[in-house]
Protein backbone atom coordinates (compact mmCIF):
# COMPACT_ATOMS: atom_id res chain seq x y z
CA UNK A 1 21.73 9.75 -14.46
CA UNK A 2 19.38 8.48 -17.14
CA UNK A 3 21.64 6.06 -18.71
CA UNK A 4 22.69 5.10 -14.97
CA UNK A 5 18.86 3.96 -14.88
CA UNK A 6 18.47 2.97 -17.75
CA UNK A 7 21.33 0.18 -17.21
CA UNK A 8 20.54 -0.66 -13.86
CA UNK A 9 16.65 -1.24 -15.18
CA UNK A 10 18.07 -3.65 -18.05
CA UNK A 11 20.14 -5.49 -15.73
CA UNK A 12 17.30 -6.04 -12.93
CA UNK A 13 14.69 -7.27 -15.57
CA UNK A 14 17.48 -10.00 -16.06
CA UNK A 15 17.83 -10.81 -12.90
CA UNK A 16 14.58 -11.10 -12.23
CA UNK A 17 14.40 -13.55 -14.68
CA UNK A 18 17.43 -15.20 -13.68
CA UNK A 19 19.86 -15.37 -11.26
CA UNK A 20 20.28 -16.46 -7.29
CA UNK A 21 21.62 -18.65 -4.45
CA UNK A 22 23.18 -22.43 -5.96
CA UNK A 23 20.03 -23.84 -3.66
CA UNK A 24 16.67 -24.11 -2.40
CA UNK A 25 15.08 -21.65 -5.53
CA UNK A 26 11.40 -21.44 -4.87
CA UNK A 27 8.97 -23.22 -6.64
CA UNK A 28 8.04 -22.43 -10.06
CA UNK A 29 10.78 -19.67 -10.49
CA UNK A 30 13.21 -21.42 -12.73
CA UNK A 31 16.39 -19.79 -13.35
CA UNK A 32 19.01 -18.78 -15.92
CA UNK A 33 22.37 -17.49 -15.83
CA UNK A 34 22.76 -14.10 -14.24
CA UNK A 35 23.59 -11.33 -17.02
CA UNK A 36 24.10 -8.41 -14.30
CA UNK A 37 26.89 -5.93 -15.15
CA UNK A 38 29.32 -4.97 -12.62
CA UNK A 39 27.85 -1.66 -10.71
CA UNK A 40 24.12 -3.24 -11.18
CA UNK A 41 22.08 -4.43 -8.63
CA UNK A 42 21.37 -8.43 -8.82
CA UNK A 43 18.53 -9.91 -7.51
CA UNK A 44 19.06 -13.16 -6.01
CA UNK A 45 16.33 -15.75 -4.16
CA UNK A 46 16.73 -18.26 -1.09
CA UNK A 47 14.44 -20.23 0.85
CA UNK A 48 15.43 -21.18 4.31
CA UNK A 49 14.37 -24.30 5.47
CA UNK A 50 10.95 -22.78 7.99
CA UNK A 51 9.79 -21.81 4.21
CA UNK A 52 10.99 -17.78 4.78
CA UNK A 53 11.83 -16.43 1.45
CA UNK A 54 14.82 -14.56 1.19
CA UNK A 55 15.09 -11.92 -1.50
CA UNK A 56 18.85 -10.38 -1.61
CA UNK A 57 19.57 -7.20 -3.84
CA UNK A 58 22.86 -6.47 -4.17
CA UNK A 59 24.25 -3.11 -5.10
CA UNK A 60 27.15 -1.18 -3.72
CA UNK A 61 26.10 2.37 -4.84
CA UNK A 62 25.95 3.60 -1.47
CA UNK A 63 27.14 2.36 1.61
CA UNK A 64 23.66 1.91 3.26
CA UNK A 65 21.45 -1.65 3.34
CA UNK A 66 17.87 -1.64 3.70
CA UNK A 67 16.31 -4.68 5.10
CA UNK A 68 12.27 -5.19 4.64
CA UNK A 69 10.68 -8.49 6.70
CA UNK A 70 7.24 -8.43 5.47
CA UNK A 71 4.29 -11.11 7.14
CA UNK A 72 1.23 -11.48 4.54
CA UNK A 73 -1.35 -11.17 7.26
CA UNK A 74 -2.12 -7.69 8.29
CA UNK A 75 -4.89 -6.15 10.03
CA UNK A 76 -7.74 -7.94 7.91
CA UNK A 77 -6.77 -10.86 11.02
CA UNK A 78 -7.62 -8.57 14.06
CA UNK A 79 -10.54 -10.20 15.97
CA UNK A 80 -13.61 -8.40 16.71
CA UNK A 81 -13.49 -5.64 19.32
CA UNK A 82 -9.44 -6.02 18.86
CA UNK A 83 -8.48 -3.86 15.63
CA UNK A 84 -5.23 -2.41 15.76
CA UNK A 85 -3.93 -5.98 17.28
CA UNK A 86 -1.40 -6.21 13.73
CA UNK A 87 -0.19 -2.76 13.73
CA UNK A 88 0.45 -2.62 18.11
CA UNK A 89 2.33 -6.18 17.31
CA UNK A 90 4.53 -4.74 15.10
CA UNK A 91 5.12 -1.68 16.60
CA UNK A 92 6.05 -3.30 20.21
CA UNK A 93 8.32 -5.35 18.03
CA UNK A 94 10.31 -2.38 17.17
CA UNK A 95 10.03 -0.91 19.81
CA UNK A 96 11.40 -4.08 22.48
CA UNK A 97 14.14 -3.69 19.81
CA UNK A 98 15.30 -0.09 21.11
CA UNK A 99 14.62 -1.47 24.83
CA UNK A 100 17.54 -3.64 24.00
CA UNK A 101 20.84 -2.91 24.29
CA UNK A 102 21.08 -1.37 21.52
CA UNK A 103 24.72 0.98 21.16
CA UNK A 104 24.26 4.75 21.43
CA UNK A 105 26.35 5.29 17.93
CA UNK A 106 24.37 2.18 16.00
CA UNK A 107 23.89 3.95 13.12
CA UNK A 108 20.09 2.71 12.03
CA UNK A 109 16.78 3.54 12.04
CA UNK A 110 13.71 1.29 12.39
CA UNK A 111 10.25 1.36 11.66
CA UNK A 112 7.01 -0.45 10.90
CA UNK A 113 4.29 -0.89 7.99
CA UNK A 114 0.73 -1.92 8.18
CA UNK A 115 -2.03 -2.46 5.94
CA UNK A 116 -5.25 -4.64 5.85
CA UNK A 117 -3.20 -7.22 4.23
CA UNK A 118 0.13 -7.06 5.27
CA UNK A 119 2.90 -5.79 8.21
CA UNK A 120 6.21 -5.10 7.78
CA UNK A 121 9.17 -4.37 9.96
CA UNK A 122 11.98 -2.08 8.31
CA UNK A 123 15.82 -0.77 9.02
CA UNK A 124 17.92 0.80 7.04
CA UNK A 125 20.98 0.88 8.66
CA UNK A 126 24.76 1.84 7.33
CA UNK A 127 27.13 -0.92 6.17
CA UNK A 128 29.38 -1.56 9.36
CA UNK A 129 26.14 -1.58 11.18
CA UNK A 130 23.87 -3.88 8.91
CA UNK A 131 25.26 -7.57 10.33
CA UNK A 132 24.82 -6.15 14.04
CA UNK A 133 20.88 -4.69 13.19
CA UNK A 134 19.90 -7.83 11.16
CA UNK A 135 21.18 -9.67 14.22
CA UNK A 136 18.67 -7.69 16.75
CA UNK A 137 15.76 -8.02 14.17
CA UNK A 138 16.14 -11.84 14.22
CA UNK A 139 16.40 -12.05 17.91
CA UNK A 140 12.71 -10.15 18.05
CA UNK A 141 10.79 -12.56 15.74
CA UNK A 142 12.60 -15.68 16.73
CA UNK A 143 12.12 -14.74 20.41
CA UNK A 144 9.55 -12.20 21.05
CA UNK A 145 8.95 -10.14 24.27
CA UNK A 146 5.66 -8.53 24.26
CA UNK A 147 5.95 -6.38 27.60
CA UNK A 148 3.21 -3.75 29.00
CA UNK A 149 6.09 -1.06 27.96
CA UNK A 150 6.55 -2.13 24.91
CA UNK A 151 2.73 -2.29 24.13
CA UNK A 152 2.37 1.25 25.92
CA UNK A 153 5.35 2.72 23.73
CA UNK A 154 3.49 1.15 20.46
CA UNK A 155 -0.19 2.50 21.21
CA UNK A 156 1.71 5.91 22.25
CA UNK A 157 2.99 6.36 18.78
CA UNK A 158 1.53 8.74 16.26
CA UNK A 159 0.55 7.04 13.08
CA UNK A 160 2.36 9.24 10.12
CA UNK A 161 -0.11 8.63 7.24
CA UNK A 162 0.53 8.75 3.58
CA UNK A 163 -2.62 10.58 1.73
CA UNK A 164 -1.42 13.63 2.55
CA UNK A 165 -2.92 15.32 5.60
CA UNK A 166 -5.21 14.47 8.71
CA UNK A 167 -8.29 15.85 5.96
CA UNK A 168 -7.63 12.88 4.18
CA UNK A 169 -6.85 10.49 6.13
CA UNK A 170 -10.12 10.99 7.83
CA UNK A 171 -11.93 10.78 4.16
CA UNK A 172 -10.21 7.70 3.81
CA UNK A 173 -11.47 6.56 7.04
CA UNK A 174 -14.96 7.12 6.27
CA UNK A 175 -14.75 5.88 2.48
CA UNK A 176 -13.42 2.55 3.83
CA UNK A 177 -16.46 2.55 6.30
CA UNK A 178 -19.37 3.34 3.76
CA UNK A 179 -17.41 0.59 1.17
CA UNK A 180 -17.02 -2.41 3.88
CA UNK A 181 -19.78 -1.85 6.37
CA UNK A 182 -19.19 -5.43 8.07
CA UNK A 183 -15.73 -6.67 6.56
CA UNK A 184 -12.03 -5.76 8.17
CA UNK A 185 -11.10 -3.76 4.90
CA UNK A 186 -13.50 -0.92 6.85
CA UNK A 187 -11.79 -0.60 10.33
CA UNK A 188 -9.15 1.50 11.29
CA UNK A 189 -5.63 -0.13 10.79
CA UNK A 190 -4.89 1.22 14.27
CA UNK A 191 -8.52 0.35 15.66
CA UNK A 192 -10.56 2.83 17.67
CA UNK A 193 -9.94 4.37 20.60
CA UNK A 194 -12.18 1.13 22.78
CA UNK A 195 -10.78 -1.31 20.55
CA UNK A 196 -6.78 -0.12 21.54
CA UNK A 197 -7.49 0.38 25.03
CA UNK A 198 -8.85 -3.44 24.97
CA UNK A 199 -5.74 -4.86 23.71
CA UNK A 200 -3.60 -6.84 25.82
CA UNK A 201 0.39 -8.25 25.66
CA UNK A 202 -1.45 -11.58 25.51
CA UNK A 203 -3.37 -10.76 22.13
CA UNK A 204 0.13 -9.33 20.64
CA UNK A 205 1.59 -12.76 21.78
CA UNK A 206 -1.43 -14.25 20.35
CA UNK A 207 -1.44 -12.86 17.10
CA UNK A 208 2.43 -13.30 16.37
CA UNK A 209 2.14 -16.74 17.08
CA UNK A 210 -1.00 -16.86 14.77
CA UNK A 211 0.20 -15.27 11.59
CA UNK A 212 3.50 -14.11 11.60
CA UNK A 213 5.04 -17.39 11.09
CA UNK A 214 7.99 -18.13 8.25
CA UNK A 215 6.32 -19.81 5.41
CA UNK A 216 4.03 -16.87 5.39
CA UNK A 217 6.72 -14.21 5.67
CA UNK A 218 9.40 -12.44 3.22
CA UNK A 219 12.49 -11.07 4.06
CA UNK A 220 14.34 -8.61 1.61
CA UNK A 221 17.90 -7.55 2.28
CA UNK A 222 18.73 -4.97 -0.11
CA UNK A 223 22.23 -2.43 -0.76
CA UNK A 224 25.54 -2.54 0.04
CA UNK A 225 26.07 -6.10 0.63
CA UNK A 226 27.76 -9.53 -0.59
CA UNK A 227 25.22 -12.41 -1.04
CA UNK A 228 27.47 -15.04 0.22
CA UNK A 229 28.68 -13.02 3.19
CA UNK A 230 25.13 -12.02 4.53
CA UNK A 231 23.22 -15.29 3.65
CA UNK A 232 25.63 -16.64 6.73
CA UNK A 233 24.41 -14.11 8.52
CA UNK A 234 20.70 -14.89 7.96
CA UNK A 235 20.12 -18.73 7.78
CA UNK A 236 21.73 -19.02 11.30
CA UNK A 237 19.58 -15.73 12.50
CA UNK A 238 16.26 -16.18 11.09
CA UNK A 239 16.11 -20.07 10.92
CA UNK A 240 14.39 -20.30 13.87
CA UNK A 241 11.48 -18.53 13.03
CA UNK A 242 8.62 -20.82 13.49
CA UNK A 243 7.06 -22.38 10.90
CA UNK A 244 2.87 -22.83 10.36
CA UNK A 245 0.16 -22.95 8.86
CA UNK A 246 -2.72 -20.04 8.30
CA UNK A 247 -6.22 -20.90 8.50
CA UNK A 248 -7.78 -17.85 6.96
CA UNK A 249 -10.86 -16.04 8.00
CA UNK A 250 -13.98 -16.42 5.64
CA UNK A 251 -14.95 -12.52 4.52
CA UNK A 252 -18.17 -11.69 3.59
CA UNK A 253 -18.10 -8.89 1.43
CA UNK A 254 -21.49 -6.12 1.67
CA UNK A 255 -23.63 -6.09 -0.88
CA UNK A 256 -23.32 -2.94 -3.11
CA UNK A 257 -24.61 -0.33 -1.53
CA UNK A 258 -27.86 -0.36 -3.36
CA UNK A 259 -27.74 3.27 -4.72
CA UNK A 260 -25.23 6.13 -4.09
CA UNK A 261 -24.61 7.68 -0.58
CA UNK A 262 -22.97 10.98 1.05
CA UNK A 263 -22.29 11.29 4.48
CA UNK A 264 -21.59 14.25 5.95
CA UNK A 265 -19.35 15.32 9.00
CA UNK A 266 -17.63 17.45 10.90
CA UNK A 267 -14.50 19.35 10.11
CA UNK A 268 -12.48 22.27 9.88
CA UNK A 269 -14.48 26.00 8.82
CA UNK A 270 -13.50 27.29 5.23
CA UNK A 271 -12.20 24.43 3.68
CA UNK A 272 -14.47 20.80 2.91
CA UNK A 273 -13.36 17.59 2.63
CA UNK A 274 -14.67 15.83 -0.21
CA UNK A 275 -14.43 12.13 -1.07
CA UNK A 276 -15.45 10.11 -4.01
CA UNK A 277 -15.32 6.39 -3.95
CA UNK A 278 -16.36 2.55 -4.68
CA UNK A 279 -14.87 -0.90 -4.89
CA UNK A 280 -12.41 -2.29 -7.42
CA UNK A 281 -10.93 -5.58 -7.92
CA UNK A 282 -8.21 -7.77 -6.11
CA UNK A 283 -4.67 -7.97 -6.58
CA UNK A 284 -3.44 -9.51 -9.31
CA UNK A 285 -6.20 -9.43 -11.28
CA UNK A 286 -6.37 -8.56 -15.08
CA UNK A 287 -8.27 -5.68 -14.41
CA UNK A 288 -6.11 -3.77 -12.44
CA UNK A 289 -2.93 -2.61 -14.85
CA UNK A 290 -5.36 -1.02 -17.13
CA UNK A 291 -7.35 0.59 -13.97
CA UNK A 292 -3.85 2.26 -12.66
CA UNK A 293 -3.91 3.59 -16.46
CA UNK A 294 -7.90 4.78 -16.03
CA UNK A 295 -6.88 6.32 -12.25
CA UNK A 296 -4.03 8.02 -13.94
CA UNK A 297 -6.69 9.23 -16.94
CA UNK A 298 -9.38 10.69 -14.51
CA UNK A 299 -7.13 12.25 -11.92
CA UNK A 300 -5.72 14.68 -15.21
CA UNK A 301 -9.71 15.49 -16.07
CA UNK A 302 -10.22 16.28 -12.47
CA UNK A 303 -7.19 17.98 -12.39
CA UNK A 304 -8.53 20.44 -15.24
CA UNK A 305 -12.01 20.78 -14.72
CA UNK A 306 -11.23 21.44 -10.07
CA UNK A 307 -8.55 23.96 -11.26
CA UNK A 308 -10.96 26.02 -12.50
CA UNK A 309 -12.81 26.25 -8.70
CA UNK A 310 -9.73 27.90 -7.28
CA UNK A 311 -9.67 30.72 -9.30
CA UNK A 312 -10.68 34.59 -8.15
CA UNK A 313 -8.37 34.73 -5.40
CA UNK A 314 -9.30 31.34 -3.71
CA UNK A 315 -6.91 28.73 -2.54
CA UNK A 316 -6.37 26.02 -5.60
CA UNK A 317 -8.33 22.80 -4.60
CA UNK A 318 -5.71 20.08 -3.20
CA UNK A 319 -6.25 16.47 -5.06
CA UNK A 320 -5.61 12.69 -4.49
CA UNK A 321 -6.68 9.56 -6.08
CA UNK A 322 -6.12 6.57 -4.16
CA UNK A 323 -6.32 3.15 -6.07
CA UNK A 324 -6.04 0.74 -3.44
CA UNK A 325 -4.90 -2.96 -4.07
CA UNK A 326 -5.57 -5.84 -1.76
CA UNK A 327 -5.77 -9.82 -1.82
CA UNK A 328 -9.43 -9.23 -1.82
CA UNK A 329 -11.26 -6.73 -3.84
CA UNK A 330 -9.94 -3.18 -3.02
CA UNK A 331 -11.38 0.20 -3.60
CA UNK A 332 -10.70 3.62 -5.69
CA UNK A 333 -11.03 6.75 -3.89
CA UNK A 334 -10.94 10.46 -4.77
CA UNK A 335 -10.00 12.96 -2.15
CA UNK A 336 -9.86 16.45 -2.64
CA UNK A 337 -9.90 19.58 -0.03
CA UNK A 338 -11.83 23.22 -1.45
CA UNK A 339 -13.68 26.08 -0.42
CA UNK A 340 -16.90 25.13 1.07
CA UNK A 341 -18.89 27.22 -1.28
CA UNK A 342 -17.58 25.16 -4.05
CA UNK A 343 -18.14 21.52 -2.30
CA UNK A 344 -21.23 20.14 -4.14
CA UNK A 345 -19.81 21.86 -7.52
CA UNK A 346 -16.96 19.91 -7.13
CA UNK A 347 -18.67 16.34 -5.87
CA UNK A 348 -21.14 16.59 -9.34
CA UNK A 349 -17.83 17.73 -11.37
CA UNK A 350 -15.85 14.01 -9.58
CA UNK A 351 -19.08 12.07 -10.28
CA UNK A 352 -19.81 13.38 -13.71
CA UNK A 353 -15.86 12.83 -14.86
CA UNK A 354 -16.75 8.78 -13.34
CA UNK A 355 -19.52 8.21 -15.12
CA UNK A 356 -17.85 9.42 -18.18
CA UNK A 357 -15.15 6.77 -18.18
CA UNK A 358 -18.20 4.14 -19.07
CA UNK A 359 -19.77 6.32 -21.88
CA UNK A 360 -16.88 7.40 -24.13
CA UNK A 361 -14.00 6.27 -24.90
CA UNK A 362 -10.97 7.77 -24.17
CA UNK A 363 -9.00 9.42 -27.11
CA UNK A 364 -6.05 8.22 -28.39
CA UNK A 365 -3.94 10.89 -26.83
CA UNK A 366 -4.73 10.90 -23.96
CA UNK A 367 -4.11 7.64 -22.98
CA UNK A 368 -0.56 7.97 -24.34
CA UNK A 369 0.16 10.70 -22.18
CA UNK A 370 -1.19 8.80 -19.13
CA UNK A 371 0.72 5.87 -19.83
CA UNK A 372 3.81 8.23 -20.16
CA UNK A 373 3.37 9.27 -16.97
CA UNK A 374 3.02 5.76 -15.27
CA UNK A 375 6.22 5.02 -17.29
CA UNK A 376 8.31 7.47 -15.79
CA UNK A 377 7.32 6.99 -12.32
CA UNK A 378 7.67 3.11 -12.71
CA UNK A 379 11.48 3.86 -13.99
CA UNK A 380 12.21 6.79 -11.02
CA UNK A 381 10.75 4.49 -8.03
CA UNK A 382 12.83 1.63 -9.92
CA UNK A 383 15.98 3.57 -10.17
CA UNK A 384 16.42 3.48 -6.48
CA UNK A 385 16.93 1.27 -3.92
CA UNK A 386 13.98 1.51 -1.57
CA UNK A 387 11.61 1.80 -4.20
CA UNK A 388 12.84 -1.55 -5.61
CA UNK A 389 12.45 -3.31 -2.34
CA UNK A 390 9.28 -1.95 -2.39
CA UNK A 391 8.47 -3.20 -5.98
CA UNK A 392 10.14 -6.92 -4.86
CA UNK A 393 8.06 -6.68 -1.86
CA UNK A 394 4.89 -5.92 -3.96
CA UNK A 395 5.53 -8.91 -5.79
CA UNK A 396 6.01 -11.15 -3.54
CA UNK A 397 2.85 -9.91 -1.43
CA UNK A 398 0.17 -10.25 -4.05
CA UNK A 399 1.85 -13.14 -6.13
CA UNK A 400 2.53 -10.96 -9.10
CA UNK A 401 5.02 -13.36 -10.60
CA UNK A 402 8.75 -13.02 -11.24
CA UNK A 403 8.62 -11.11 -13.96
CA UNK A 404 5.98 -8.55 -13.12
CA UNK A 405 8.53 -5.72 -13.62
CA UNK A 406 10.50 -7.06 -16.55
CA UNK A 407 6.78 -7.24 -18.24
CA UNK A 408 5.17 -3.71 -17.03
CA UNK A 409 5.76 -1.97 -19.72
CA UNK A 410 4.47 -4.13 -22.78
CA UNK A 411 1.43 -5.06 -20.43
CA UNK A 412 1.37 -1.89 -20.13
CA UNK A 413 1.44 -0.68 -24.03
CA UNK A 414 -1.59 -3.39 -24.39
CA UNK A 415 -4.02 -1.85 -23.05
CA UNK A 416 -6.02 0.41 -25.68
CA UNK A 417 -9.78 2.88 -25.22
CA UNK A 418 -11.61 -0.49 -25.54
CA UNK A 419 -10.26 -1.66 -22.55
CA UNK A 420 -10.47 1.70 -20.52
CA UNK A 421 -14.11 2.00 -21.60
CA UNK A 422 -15.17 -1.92 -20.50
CA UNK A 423 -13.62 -1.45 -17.16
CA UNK A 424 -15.13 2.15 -16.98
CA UNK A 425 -18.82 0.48 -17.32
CA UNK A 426 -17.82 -2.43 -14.82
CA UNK A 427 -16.13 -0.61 -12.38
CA UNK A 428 -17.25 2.93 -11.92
CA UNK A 429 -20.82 2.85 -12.04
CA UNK A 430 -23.00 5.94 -10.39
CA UNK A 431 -25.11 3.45 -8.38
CA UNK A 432 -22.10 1.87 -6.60
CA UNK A 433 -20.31 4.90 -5.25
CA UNK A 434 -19.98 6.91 -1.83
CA UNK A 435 -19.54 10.18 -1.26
CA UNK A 436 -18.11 11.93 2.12
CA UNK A 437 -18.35 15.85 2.68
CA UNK A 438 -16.05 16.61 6.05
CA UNK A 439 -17.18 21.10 6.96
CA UNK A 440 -19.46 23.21 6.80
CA UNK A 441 -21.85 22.63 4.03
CA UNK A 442 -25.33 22.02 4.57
CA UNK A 443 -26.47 18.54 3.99
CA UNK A 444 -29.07 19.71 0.99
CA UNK A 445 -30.05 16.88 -1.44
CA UNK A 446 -31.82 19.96 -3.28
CA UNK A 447 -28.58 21.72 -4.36
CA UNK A 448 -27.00 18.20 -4.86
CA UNK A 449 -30.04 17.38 -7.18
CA UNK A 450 -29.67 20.71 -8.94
CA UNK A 451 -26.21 19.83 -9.59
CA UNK A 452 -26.79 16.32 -11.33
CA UNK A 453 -26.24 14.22 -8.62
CA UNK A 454 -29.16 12.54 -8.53
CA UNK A 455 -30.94 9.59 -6.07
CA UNK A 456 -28.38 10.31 -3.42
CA UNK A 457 -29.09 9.08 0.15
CA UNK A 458 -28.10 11.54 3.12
CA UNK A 459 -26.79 10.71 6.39
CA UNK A 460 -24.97 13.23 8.69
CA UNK A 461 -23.36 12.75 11.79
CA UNK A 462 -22.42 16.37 12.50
């Protein structure tokens, strides 16, 4: 299995590098000769003439293709008083999609992913079935029918989340909010209960029209396929798409906050929510390879020093760091769920391990083993197919550059303590974070001053 990878890793950096369709390569991608081995996925680009990039991966491993149309305008575009307007288009999308006639024994699922700065629509269907469910996809965003079921069916439907748990989700929520008082980045992907109830087949209609338009949009095909077979499939079905220009919105990012802040709010008895958290950089930006190394470095401290918390018979304290990119400045966030007793213990512990990234430097060591353990999840999520798409789709998205994965690693190996400790003093600095406690823990600033948080402002809405 590890020599599988490590062939099918060699082979993609080539390909990313090289390789494709005979025509239309995109600009400022030149390419060489394909060096792919037989059994290896190749990566291979196309651009339609509506401006759609096409990004084909083919590799017959399995008999399954996943398919990935991504728009690079996400929920950062909802108007005011209309948040959710991205996700609810998408999701009515896929949703008119099973309204069709779609066959009882199609063997394919769909689904939908949205962001602040992005939306995607997703299959993954099995071979025989993958010309018939790329066919129904195109017919949706060349010809869209927003209907009142449709849009019922989407706002009906349970967002899944992926921190973990409705505890951190809702410290997410609130992080975002303290971090981007007046800017999209702070409202709910999904909007608020009066901003969904507000939105209307027209504003879906609206908004496709507005931003998910081809020269803006990606679509990977990826898996048991042939590149010449299925790019006859798509030019004909996703030619159509209509082709526009964006006029972005002007952001106005807040201020920093002007001296640390915890909220406090309701939730569950026994166990708190706590939440750590402050504003990074965009994406790509030099900065933020070596902060997924610092992220990786300060969730193992945490890791140690909260461990110690759960001892004595108490459940173990549950952890997350969150290093969110975007195409404008993102945020770092850590979550973590504990006793109640041990909340503002554990809030000092989080800010003291922040601050300490700016003061010292980070041991050799340590950094190694951190960067080991990037390493091997870059070459796992590589290793398959959907985390692959999801790396192509990455690049693509935030304008990484063709050979962002071929690179990761030596970027990677460049970055040493001095670089860890001049992004610790620029980036995670005392004065510019946010703190959420989510239970039953008295909003004190006492205790929290007794525990070295110091000049912390209070607001609860319990």
């Amino acid at each position: 299995m590890r020599r599988g990878s490590l062939a099918i890793t060699a082979c993609l950096f080539s390909c990313l590098m090289g390789g494709g369709f005979d025509q239309a390569k995109p600009e400022a991608s030149p390419q060489a000769p394909s060096h792919a081995t037989p059994g290896s996925p190749e990566v291979s680009y196309d651009r339609l003439l509506n401006g759609l990039l096409i990004v084909v991966v083919e590799d017959h491993r399995e008999p399954v293709v996943y398919v990935r149309l991504l728009s690079k305008y996400g929920a950062a575009f909802d108007l005011q008083g209309k948040s959710g307007t991205a996700c609810f288009m998408a999701e009515s999308l896929m949703a008119a999609i099973d309204d069709r006639s779609k066959p009882s024994n199609a063997r394919w699922t769909e689904g939908v992913e949205c962001d602040q700065d992005h939306v995607a629509l997703w299959l993954r269907a099995a071979r025989p079935d993958a010309v018939q469910a790329l066919r129904y996809l195109a017919s949706r965003v060349t010809d869209p029918e927003f209907t009142t079921t449709s849009l019922a069916r989407a706002g009906a439907s349970e967002p899944s989340g992926n921190l973990g748990g409705e505890t951190f989700e809702r410290l997410d929520g609130f992080i975002r909010m303290m971090l981007y008082p007046r800017h999209p980045y702070g409202r709910s992907v999904r909007g608020g209960p009066g901003d969904r109830s507000s939105i209307t087949t027209a504003d879906l209609s609206r908004h496709f029209r507005q931003f998910f338009i081809a020269n803006h949009s990606v679509l990977l095909v990826a898996g048991d396929v042939d590149r010449e077979s299925i790019v006859t499939v798509l030019r004909p079905g996703f030619g159509p798409m209509r082709k526009g220009e964006v006029t972005p919105s002007s952001f106005v990012f807040s201020a920093p906050t002007g001296g640390p802040r915890v909220h406090f709010g309701e939730g569950g008895a026994g166990i708190v929510g706590v939440a750590l958290g402050t504003t990074m950089v965009e994406k790509p930006h030099p900065d933020f390879l070596p902060l997924t190394l610092l992220d990786r470095i300060v969730i193992n401290r945490l890791q140690q020093s909260l461990g110690a918390l759960g001892k004595d018979g108490m459940p173990a304290p549950r952890l997350k760091t969150v290093l969110k990119e975007g195409n404008m400045p993102g945020y770092w966030e850590a979550l973590l769920e504990i006793q109640a007793s041990e909340a503002p213990k554990a809030l000092a512990m989080m800010l003291d391990t922040c601050r300490s990234m700016g003061e010292t430097a980070v041991p050799l060591p340590e950094i190694e083993t951190a960067r080991q353990a990037l390493l091997g999840e870059f070459s796992r999520d590589l290793a398959t197919l959907p985390g692959l798409v999801g790396f192509l789709a990455d690049i693509e998205l935030h304008r990484l550059g063709r050979d962002w994965i071929a690179s990761y690693p030596s970027r990677l190996a460049q970055v040493g303590a001095d670089d860890l400790l001049r992004i610790g003093r620029a980036f995670f600095k005392p004065e510019h974070f946010v703190a959420v406690l989510l239970g039953d823990v008295p909003p004190q600033a006492g205790e929290l001053l007794r525990l070295g948080v110091k000049r912390w402002s209070i607001e609860d809405s319990r």
